[in-house]
Protein backbone atom coordinates (compact mmCIF):
# COMPACT_ATOMS: atom_id res chain seq x y z
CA UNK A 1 -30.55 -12.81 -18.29
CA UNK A 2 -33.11 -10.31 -18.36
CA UNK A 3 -30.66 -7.32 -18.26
CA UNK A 4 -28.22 -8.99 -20.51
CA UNK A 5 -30.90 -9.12 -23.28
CA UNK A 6 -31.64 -5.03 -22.43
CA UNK A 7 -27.94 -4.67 -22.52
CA UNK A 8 -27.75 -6.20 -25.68
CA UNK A 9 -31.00 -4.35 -26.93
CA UNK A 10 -29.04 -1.17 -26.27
CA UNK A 11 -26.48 -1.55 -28.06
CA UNK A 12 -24.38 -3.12 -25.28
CA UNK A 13 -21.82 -6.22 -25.22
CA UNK A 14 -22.27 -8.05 -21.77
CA UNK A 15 -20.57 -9.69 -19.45
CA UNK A 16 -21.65 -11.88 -16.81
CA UNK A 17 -19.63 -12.80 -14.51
CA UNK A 18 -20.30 -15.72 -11.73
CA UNK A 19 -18.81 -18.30 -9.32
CA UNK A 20 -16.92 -21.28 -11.28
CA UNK A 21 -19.36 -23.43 -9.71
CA UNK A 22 -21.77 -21.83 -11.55
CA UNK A 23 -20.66 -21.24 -14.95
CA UNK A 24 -22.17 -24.86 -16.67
CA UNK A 25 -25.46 -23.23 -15.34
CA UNK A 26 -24.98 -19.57 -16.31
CA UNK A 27 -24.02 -20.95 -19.83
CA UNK A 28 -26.70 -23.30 -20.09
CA UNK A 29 -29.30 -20.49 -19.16
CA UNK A 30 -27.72 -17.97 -21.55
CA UNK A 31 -28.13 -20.95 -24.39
CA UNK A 32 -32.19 -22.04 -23.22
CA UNK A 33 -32.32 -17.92 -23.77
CA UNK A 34 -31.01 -17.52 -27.04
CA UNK A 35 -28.27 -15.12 -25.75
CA UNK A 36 -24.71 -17.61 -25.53
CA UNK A 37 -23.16 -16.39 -28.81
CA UNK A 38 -24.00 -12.87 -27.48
CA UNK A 39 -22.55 -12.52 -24.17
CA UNK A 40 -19.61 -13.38 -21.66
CA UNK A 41 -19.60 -15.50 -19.34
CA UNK A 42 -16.66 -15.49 -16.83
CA UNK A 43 -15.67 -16.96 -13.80
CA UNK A 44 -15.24 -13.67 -11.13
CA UNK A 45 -12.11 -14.78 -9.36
CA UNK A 46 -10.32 -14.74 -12.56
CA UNK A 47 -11.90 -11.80 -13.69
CA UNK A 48 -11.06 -10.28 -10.18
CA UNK A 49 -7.35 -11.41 -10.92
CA UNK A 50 -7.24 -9.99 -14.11
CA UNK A 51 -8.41 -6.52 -12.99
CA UNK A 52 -6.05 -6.29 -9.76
CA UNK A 53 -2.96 -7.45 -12.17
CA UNK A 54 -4.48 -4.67 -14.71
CA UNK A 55 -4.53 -2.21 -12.45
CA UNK A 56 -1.08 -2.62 -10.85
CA UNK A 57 0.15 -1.80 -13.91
CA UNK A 58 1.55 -5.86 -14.68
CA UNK A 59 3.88 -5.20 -11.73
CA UNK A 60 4.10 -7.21 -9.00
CA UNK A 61 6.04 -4.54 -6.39
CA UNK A 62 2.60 -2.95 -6.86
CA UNK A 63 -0.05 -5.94 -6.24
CA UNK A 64 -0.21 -5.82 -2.84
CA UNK A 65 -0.89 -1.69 -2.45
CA UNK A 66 -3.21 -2.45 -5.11
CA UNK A 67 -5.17 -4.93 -3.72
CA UNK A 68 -4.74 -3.07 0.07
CA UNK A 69 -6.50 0.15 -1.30
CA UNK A 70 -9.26 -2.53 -3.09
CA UNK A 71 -10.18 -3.92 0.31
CA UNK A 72 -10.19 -0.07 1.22
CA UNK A 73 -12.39 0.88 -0.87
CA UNK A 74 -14.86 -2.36 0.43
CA UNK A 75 -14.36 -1.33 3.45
CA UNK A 76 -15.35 2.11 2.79
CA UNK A 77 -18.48 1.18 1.09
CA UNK A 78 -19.47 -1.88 3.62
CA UNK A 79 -18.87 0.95 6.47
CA UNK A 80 -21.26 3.16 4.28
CA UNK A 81 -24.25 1.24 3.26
CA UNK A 82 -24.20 -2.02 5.14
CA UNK A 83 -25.23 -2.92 8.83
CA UNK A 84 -23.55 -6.01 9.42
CA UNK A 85 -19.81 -5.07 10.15
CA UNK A 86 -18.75 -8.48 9.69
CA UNK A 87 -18.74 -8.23 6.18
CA UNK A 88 -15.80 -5.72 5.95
CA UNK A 89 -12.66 -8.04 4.92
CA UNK A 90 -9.64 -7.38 8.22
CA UNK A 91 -6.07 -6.53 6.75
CA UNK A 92 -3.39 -9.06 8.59
């Protein structure tokens, strides 16, 4: 919540997003912090949805090469900067 309120300091609109398990509690912190009427609060497979149907243009004969260079792109990164290879995501 900390960044949120910098993010909002600056100028900023934020959005935090979260597991739905979590969202009661994200909101309820946001509200103890003065900050739920100044932020987003959304649940991240939605949100992940929303962006992979975004950018596949609304079609679906393009979701799946969308979402095949996404887990790509994780793969690239996880290859990169992590140690533990089992946290890459295997294409069937």
């Amino acid at each position: 919540m900390g960044k949120c309120a910098a993010n909002l300091a600056a100028g900023r609109q934020p959005i935090l997003i979260t597991r739905l398990e979590m969202l009661a509690a994200a909101d309820a912190f946001a509200e103890a912090q003065g900050l739920s009427d100044q932020l987003d609060i959304l649940d991240a497979e939605q949100f992940l949805v929303a962006n992979l149907y975004e950018l596949g243009g609304f079609r679906s004969d393009r979701q799946r090469v969308t979402v095949e260079s996404l887990v790509d792109k994780y793969n690239e990164i996880v290859e990169l900067h992590e140690t533990d290879p089992s946290l890459k995501i295997s294409r069937v």
